[in-house]
Protein backbone atom coordinates (compact mmCIF):
# COMPACT_ATOMS: atom_id res chain seq x y z
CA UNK A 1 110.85 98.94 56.28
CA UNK A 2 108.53 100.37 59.02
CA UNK A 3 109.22 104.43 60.15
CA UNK A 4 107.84 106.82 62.40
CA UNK A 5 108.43 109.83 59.89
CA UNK A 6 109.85 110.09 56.51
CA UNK A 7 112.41 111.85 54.94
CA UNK A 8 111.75 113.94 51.77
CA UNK A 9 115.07 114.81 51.15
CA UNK A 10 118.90 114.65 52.10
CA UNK A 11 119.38 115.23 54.30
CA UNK A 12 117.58 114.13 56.51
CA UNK A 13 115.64 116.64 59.01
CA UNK A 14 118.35 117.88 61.80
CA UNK A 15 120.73 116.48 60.42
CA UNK A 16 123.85 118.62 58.36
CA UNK A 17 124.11 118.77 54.59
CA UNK A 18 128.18 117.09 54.01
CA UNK A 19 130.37 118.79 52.42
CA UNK A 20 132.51 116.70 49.81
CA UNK A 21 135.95 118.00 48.77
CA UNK A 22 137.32 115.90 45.79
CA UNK A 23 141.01 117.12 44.54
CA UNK A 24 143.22 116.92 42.43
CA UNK A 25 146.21 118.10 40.56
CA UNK A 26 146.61 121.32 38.27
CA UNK A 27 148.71 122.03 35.87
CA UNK A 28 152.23 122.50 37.67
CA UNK A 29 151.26 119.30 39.19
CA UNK A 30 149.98 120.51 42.96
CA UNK A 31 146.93 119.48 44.85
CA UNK A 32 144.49 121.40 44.52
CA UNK A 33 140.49 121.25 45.41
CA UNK A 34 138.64 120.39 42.16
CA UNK A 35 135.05 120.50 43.61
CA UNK A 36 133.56 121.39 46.91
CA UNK A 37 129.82 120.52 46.73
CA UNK A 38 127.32 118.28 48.53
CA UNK A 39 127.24 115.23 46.41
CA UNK A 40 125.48 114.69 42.68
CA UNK A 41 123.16 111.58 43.43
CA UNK A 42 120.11 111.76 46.38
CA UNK A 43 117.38 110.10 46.60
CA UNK A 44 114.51 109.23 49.00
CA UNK A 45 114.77 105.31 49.41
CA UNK A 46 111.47 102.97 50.83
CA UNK A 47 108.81 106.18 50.80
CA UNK A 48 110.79 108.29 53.04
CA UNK A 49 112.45 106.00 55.69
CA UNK A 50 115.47 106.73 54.49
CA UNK A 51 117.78 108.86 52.43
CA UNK A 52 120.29 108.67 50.45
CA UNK A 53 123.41 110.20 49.16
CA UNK A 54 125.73 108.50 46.74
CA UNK A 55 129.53 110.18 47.22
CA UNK A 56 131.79 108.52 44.44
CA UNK A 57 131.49 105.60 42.53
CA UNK A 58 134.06 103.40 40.35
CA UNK A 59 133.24 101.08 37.53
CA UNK A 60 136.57 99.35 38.76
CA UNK A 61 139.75 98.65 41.24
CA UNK A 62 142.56 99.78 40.75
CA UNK A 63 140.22 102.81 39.61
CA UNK A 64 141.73 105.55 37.29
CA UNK A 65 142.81 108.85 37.91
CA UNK A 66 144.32 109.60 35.17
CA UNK A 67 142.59 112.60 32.79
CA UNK A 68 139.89 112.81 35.52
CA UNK A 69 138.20 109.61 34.27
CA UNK A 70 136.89 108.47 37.53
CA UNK A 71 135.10 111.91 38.14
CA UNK A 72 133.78 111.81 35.15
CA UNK A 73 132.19 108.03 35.91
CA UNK A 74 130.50 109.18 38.74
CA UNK A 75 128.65 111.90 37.36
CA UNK A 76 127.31 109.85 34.36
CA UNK A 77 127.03 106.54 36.73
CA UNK A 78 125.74 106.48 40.34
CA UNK A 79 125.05 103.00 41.41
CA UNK A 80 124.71 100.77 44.47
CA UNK A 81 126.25 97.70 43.26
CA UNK A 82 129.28 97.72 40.38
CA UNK A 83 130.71 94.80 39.57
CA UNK A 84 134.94 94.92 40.33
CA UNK A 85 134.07 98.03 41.66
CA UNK A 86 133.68 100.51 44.61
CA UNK A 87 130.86 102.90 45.55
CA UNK A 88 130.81 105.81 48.87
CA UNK A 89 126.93 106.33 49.63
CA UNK A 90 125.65 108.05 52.92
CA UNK A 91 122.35 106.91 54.18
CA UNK A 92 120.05 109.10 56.98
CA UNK A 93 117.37 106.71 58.71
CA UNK A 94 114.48 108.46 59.78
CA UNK A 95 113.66 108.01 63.42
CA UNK A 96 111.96 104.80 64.72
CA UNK A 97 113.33 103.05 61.10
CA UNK A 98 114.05 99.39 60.71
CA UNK A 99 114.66 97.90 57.53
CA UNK A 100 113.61 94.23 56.47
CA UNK A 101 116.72 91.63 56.42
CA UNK A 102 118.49 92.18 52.94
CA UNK A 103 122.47 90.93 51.93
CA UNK A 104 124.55 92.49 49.33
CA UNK A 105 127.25 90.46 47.84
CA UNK A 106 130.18 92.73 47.93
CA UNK A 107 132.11 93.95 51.84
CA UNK A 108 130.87 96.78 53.41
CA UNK A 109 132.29 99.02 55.49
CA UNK A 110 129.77 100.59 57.80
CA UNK A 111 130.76 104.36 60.03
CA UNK A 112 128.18 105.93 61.89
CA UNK A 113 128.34 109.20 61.55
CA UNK A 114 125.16 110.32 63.58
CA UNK A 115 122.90 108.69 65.93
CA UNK A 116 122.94 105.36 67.32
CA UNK A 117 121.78 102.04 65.31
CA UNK A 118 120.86 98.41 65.88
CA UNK A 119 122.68 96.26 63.74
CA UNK A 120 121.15 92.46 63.47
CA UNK A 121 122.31 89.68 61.82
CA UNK A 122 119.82 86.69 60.87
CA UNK A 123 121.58 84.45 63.01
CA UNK A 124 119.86 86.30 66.04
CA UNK A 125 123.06 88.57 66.95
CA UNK A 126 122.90 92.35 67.22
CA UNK A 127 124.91 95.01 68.41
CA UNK A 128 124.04 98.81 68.72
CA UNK A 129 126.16 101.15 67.10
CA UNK A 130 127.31 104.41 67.84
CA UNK A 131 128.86 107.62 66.35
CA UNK A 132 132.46 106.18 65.35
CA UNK A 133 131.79 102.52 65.21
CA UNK A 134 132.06 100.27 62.68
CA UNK A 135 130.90 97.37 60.74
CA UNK A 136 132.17 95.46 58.32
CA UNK A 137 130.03 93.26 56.48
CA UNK A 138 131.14 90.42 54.45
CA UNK A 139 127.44 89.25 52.47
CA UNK A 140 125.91 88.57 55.34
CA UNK A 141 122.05 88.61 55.86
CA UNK A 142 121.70 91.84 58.22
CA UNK A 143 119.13 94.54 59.30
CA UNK A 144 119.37 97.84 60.43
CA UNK A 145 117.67 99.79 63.25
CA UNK A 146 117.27 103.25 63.98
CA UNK A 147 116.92 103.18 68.18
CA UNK A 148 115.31 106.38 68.34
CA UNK A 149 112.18 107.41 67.97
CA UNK A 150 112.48 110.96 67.62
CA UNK A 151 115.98 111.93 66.10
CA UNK A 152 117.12 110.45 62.35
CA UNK A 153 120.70 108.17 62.05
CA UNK A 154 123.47 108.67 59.78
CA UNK A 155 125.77 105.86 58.38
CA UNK A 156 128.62 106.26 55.67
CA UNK A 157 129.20 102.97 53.82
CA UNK A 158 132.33 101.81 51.83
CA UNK A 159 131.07 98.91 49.46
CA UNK A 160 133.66 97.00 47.45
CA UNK A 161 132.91 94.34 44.83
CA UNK A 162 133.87 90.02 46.15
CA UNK A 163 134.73 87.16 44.08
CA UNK A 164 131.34 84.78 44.81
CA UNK A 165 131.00 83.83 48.18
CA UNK A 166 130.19 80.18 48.96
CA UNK A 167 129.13 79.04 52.30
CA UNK A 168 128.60 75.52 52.72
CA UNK A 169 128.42 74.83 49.65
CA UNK A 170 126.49 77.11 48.68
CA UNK A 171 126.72 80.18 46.52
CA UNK A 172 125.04 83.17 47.89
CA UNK A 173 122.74 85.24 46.23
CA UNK A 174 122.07 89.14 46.08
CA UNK A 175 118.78 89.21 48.50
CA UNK A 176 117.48 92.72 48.77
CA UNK A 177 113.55 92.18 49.56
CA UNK A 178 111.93 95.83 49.15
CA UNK A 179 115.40 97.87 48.15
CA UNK A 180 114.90 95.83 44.74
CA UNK A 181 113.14 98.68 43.21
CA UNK A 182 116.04 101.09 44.53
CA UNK A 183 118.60 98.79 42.74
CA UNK A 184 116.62 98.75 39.79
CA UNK A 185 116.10 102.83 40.11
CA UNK A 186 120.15 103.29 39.48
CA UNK A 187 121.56 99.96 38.14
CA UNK A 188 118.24 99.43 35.62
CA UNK A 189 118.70 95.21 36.39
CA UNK A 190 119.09 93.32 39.14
């Protein structure tokens, strides 16, 4: 990953700190806000050339609700991969970032929340992507570019577990290049 300026911490400079609202029930059995925070799990990804935030997290799908077991998973387990299961995570790009070409094996959905990014495939496509667009990734090889060189990028990703994915006969593999050691940092394998 190559940047003009890293981040230290989420969020990144200029850009907001997100609120996250999680809620719930009490006990008469009406919603009601649980927590209102900014998130348990950031980290500075690459040396600074990006940030991270991870939202929620689920060790599985259908996930469960029931006695607050899923909020009590995601303090105890952030992650960036789970197997049959689901993870939120919010990711700042410093300005003039572009990361190396890396696939996950899972579908991601990809919002932009701030700025405007490059999004390249290894096939030699790209489109740019702005505030309200969004990509949906299904384990391809892809790349992402912050276009400016002065102002940092915000994405919010969805990622949900596959079955293997086999394309021409072959089954593809988890290729991460230098956000190995940032899988390793939460998931301790891969």
């Amino acid at each position: 990953m190559s940047t003009s300026g890293p981040c230290t911490e989420f969020p990144a400079p200029g850009l907001r700190n997100p609120n996250r609202y999680i809620t719930g029930h009490n006990e008469k059995g009406e919603s009601v806000f649980l927590h209102s925070d900014h998130g348990d799990h950031h980290s500075v990804m690459l040396g600074g050339a990006a940030v991270q935030n991870i939202l929620y997290s689920s060790g599985r799908n259908p996930i469960q609700l029931n006695g607050n077991a899923d909020l009590e998973y995601i303090k105890k387990n952030p992650s960036l991969h789970i197997p049959h299961g689901v993870v939120v995570r919010m990711i700042d790009f410093a300005p003039g970032t572009e990361s190396e070409f890396h696939r996950s094996i899972c579908i991601v959905f990809g919002t932009v929340c701030e700025g405007e990014l490059e999004y390249s495939l290894d096939g030699g496509e790209s489109r740019r992507m702005r505030p309200g667009d969004v990509s949906v990734n299904r384990a391809t090889m892809h790349k992402w570019r912050n276009v400016s060189s002065d102002k940092p990028a915000r994405i919010l990703y969805f990622l949900l577990d596959v079955e293997p994915v086999v394309v021409n006969g072959k089954t593809l593999e988890f290729e991460v290049g230098a956000l190995m050691d940032e899988y390793a940092q939460y998931d301790g394998k891969k």
